[in-house]
PDB file of N, CA and C in Angstrom:
ATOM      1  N   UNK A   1      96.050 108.360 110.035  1.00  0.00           N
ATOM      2  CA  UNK A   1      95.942 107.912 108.654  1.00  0.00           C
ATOM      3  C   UNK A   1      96.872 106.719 108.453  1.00  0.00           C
ATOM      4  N   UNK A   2      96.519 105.647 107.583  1.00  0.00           N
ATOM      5  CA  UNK A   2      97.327 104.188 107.276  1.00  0.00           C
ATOM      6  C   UNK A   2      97.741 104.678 106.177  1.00  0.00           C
ATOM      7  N   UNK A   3      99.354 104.228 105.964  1.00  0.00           N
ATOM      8  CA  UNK A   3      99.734 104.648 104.899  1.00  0.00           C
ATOM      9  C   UNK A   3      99.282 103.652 103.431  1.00  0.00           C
ATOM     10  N   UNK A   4      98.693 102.632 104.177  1.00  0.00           N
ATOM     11  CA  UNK A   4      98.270 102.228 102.758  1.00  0.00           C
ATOM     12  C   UNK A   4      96.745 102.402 102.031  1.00  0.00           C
ATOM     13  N   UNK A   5      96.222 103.195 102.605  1.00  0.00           N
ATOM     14  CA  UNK A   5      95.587 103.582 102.093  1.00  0.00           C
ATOM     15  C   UNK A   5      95.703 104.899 101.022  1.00  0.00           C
ATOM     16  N   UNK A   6      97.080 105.158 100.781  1.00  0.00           N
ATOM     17  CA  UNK A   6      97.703 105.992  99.664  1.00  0.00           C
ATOM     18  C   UNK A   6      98.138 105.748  99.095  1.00  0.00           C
ATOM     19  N   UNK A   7      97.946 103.881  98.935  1.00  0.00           N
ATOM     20  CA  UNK A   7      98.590 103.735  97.397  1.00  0.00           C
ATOM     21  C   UNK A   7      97.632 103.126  96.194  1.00  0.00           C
ATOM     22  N   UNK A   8      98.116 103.306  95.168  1.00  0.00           N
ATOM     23  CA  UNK A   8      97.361 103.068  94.483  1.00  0.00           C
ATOM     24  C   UNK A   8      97.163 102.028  93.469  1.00  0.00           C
ATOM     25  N   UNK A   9      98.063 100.839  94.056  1.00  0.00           N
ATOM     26  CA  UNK A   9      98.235  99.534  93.360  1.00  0.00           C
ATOM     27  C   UNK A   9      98.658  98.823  94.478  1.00  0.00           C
ATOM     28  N   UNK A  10      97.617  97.308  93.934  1.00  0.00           N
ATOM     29  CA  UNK A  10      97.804  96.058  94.666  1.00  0.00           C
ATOM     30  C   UNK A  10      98.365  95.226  93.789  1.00  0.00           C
ATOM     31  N   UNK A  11      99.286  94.448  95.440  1.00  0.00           N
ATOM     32  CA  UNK A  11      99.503  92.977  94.177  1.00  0.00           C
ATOM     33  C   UNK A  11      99.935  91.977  95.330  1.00  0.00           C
ATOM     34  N   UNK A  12      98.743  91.107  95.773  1.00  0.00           N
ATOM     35  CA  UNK A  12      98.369  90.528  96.740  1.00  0.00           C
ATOM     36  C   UNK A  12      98.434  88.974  96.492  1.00  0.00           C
ATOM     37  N   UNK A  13      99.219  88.128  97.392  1.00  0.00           N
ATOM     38  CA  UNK A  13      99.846  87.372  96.708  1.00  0.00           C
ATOM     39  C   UNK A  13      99.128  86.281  98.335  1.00  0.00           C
ATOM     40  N   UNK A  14      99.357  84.803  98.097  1.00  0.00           N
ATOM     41  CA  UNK A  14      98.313  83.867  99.493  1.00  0.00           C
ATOM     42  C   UNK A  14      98.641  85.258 100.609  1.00  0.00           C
ATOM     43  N   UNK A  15      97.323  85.013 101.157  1.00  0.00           N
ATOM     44  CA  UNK A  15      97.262  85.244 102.633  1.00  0.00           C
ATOM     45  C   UNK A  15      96.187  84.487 103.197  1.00  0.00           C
ATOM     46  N   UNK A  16      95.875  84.351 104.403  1.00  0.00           N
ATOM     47  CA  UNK A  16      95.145  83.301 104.604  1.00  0.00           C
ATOM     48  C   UNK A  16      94.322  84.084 106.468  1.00  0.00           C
ATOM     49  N   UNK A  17      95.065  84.726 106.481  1.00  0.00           N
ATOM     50  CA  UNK A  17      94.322  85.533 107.441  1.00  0.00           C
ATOM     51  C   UNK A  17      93.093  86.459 107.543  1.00  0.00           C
ATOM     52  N   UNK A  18      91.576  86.023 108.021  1.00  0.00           N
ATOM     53  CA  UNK A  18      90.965  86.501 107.725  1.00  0.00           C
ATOM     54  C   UNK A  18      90.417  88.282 107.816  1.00  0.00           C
ATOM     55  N   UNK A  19      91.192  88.439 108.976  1.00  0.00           N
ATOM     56  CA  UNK A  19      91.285  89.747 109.250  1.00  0.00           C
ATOM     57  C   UNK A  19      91.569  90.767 108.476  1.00  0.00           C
ATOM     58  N   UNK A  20      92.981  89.987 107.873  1.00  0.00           N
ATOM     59  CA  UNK A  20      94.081  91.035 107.246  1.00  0.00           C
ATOM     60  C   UNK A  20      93.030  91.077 105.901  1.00  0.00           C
ATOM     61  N   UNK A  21      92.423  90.223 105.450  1.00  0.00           N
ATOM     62  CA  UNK A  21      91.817  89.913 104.067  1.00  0.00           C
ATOM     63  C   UNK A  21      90.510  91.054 104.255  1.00  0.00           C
ATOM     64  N   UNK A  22      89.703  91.226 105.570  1.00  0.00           N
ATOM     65  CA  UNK A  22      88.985  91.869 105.531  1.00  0.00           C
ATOM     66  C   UNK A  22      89.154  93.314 105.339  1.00  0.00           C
ATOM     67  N   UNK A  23      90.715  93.953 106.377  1.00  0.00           N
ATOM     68  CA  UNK A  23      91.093  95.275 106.139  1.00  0.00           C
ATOM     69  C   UNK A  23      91.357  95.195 104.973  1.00  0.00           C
ATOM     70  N   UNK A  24      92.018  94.332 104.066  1.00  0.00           N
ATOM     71  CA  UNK A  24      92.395  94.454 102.493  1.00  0.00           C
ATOM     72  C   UNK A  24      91.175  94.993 101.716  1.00  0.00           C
ATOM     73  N   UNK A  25      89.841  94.522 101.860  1.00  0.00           N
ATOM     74  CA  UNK A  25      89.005  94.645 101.069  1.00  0.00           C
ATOM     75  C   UNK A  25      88.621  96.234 101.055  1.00  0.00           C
ATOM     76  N   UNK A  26      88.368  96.644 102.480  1.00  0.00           N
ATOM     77  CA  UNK A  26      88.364  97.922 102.983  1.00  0.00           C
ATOM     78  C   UNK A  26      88.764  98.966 102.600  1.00  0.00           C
ATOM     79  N   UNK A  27      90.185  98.746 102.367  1.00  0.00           N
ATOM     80  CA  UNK A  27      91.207  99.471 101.958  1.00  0.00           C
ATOM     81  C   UNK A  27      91.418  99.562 100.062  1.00  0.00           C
ATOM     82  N   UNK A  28      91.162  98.729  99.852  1.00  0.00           N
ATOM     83  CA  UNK A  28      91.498  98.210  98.508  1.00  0.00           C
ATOM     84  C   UNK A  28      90.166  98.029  97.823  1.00  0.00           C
ATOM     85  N   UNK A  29      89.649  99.455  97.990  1.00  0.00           N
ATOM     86  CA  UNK A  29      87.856  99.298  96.902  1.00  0.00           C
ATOM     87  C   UNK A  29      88.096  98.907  95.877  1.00  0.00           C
ATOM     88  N   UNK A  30      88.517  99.031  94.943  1.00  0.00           N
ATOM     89  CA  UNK A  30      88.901  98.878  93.183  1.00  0.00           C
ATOM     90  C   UNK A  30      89.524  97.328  93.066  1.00  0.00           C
ATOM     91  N   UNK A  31      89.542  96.305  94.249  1.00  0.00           N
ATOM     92  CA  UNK A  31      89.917  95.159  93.955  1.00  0.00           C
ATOM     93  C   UNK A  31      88.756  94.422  94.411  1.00  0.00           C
ATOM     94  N   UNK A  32      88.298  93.720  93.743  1.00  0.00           N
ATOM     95  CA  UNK A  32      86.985  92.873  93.374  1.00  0.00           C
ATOM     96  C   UNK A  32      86.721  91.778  94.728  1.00  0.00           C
ATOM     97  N   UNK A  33      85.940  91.969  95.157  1.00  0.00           N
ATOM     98  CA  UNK A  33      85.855  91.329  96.856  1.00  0.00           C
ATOM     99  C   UNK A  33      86.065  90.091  96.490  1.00  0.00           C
ATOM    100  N   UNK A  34      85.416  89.294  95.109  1.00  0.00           N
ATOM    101  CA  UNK A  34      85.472  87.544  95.156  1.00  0.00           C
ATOM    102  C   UNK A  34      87.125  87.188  94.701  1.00  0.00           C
ATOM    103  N   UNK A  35      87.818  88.054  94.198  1.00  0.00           N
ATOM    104  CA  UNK A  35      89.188  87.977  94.291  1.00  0.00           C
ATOM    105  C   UNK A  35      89.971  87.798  95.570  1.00  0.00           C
ATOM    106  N   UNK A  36      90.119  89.368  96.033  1.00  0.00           N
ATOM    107  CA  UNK A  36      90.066  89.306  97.379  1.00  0.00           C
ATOM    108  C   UNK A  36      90.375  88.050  98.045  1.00  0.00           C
ATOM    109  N   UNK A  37      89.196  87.503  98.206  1.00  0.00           N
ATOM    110  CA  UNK A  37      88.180  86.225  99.171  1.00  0.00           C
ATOM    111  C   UNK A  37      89.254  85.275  98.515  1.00  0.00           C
ATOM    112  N   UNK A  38      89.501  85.366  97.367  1.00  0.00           N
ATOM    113  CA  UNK A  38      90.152  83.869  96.804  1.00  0.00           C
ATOM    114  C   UNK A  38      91.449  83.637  97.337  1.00  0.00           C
ATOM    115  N   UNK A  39      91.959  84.476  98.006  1.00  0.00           N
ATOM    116  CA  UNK A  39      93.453  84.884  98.288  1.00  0.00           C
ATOM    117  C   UNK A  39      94.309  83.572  99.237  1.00  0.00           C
ATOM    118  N   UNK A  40      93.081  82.896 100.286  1.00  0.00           N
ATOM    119  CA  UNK A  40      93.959  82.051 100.708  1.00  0.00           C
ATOM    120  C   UNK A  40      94.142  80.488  99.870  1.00  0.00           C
ATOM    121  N   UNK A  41      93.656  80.955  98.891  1.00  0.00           N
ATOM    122  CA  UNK A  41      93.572  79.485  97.713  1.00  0.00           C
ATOM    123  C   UNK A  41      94.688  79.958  96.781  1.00  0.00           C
ATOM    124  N   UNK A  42      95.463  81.213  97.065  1.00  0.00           N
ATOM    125  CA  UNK A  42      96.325  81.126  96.158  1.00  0.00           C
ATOM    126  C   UNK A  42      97.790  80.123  95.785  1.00  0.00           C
ATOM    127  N   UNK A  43      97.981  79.662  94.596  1.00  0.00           N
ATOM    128  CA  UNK A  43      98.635  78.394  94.359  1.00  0.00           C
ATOM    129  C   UNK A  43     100.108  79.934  94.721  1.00  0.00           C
ATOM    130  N   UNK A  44     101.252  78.765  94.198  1.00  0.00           N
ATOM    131  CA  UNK A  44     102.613  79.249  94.334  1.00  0.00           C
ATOM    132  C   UNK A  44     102.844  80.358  92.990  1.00  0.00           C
ATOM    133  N   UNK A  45     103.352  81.141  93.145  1.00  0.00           N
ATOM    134  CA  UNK A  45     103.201  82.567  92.068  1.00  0.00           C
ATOM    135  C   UNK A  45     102.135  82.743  91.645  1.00  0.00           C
ATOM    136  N   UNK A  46     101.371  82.852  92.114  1.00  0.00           N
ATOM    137  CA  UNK A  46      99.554  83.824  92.079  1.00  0.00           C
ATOM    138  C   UNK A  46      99.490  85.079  92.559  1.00  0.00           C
ATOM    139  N   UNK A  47      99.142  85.551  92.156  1.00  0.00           N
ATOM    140  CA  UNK A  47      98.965  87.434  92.763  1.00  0.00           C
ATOM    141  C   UNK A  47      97.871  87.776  91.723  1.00  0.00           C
ATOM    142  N   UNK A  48      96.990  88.524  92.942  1.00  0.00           N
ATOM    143  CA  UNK A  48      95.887  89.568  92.901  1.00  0.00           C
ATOM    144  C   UNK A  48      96.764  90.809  92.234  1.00  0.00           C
ATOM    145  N   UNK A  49      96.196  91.430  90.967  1.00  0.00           N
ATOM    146  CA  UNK A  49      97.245  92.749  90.767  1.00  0.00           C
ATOM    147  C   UNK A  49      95.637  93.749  90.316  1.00  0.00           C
ATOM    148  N   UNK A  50      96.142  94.971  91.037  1.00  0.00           N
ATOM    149  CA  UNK A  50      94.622  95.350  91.292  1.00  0.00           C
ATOM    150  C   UNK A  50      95.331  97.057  91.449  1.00  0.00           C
ATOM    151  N   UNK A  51      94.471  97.796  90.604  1.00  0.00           N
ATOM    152  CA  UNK A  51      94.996  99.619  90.850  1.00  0.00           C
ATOM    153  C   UNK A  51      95.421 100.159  89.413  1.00  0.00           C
ATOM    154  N   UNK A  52      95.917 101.292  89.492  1.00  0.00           N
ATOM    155  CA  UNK A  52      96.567 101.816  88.219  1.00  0.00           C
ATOM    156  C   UNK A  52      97.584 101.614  87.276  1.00  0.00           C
ATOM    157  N   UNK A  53      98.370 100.308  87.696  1.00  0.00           N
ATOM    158  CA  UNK A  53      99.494  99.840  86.777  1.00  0.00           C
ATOM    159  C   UNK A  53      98.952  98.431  85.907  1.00  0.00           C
ATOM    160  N   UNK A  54      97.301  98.057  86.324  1.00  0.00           N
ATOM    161  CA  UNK A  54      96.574  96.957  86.176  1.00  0.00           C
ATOM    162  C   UNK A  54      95.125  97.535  85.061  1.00  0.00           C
ATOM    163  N   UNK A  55      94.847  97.575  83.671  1.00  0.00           N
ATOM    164  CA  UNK A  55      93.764  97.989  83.493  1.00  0.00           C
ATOM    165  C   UNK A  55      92.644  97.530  83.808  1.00  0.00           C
ATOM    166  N   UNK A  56      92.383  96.549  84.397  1.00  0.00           N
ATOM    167  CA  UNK A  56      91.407  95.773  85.220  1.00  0.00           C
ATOM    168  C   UNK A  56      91.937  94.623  86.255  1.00  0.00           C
ATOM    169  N   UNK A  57      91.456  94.573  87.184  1.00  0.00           N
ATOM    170  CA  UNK A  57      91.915  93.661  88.218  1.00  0.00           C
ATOM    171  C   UNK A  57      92.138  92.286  87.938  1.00  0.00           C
ATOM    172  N   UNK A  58      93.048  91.553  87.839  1.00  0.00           N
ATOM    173  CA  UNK A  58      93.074  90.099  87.396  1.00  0.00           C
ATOM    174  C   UNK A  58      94.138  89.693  88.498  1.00  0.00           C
ATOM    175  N   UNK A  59      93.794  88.297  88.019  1.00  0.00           N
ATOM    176  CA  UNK A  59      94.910  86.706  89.056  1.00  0.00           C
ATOM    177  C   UNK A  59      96.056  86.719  88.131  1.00  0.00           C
ATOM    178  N   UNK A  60      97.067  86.739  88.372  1.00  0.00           N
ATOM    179  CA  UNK A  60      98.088  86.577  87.432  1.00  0.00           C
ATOM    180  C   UNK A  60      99.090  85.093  88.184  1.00  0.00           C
ATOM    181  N   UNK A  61      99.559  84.767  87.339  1.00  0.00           N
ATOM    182  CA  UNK A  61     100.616  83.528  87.452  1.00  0.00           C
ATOM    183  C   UNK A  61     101.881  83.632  86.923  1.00  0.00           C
ATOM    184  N   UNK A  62     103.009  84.024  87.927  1.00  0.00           N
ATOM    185  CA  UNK A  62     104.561  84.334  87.720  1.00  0.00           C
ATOM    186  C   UNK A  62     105.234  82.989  86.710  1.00  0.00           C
ATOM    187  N   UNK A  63     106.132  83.448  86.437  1.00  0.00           N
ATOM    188  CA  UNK A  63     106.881  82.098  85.614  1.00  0.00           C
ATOM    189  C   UNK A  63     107.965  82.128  86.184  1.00  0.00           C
ATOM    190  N   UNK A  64     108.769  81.036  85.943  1.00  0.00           N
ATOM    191  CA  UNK A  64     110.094  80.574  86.556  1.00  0.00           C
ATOM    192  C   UNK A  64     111.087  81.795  86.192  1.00  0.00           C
ATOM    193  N   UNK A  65     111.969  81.439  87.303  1.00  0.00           N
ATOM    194  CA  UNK A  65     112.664  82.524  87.508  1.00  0.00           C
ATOM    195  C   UNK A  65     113.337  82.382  86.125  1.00  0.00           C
ATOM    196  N   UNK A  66     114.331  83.692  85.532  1.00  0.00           N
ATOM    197  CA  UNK A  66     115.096  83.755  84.414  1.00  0.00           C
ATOM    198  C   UNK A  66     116.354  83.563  84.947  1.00  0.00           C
ATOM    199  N   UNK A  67     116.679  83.789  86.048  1.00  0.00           N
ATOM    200  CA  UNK A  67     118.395  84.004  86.420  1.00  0.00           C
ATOM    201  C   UNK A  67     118.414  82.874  87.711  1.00  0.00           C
ATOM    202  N   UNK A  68     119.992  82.755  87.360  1.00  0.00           N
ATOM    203  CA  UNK A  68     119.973  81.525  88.509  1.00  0.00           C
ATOM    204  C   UNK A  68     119.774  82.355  90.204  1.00  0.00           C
ATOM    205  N   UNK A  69     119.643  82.005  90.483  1.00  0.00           N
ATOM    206  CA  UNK A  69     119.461  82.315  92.010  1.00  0.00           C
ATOM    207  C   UNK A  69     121.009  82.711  92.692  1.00  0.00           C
ATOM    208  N   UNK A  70     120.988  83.402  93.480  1.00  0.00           N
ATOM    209  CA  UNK A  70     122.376  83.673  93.452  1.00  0.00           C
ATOM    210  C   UNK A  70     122.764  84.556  95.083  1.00  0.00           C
ATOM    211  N   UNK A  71     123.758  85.476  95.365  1.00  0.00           N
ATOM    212  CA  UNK A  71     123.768  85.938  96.537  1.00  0.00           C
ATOM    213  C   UNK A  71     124.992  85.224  97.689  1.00  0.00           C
ATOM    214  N   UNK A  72     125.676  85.964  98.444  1.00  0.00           N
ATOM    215  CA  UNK A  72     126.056  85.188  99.693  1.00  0.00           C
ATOM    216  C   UNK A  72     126.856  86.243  99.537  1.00  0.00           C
ATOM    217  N   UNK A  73     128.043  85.952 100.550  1.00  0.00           N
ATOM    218  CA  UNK A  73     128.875  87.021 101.145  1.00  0.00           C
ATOM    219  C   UNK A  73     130.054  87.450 100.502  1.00  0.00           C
ATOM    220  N   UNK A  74     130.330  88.922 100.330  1.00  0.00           N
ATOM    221  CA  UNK A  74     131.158  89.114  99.679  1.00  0.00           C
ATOM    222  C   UNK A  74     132.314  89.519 100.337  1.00  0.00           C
ATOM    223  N   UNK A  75     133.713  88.905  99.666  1.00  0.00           N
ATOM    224  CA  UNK A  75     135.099  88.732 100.299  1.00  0.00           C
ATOM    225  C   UNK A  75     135.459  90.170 100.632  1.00  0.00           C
ATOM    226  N   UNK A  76     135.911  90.617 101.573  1.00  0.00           N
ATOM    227  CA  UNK A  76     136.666  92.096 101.967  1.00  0.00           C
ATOM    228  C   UNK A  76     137.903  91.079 102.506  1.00  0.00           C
ATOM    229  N   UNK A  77     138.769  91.796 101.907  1.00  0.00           N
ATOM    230  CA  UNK A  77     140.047  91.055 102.848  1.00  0.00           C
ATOM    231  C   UNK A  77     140.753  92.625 104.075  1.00  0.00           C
ATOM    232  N   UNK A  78     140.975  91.896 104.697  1.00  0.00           N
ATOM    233  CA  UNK A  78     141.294  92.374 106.183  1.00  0.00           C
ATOM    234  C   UNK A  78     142.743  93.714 105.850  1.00  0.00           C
ATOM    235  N   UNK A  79     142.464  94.523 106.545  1.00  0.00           N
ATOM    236  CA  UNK A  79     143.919  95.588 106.095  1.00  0.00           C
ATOM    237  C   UNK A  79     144.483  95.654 107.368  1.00  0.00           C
TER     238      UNK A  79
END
């Protein structure tokens, strides 16, 4: 058994591989094949959102981030 075939929300963002796009479709009945298909045309923050947190399958478009970007290493000083 694939574990993704136990979940129950997509959110499918470019891929461009045709393979992977085909097991996607497979796997992912409740997401609309011409969606799907559109996946390697996806622009920059595009996602397929497709399953039970989605009341119908749509393309969605992210917006700029809210917080500055941030991260790196944090100081421990030596004992």
């Amino acid at each position: 058994m694939n574990v993704l075939s136990q979940c129950d929300n997509l959110a499918l963002m470019k891929t461009a591989s045709p393979r992977d796009l085909g097991e996607l479709r497979e796997l992912f009945g409740y997401a609309p094949e011409e969606l799907v298909s559109a996946a390697p045309a996806f622009g920059k923050g595009q996602a397929l959102f497709a399953g039970g947190f989605s009341a119908e399958p749509q393309l969605v478009q992210m917006g700029s981030r809210l917080t500055e970007e941030g991260g790196g290493d944090v100081a421990i000083p030596i004992r």
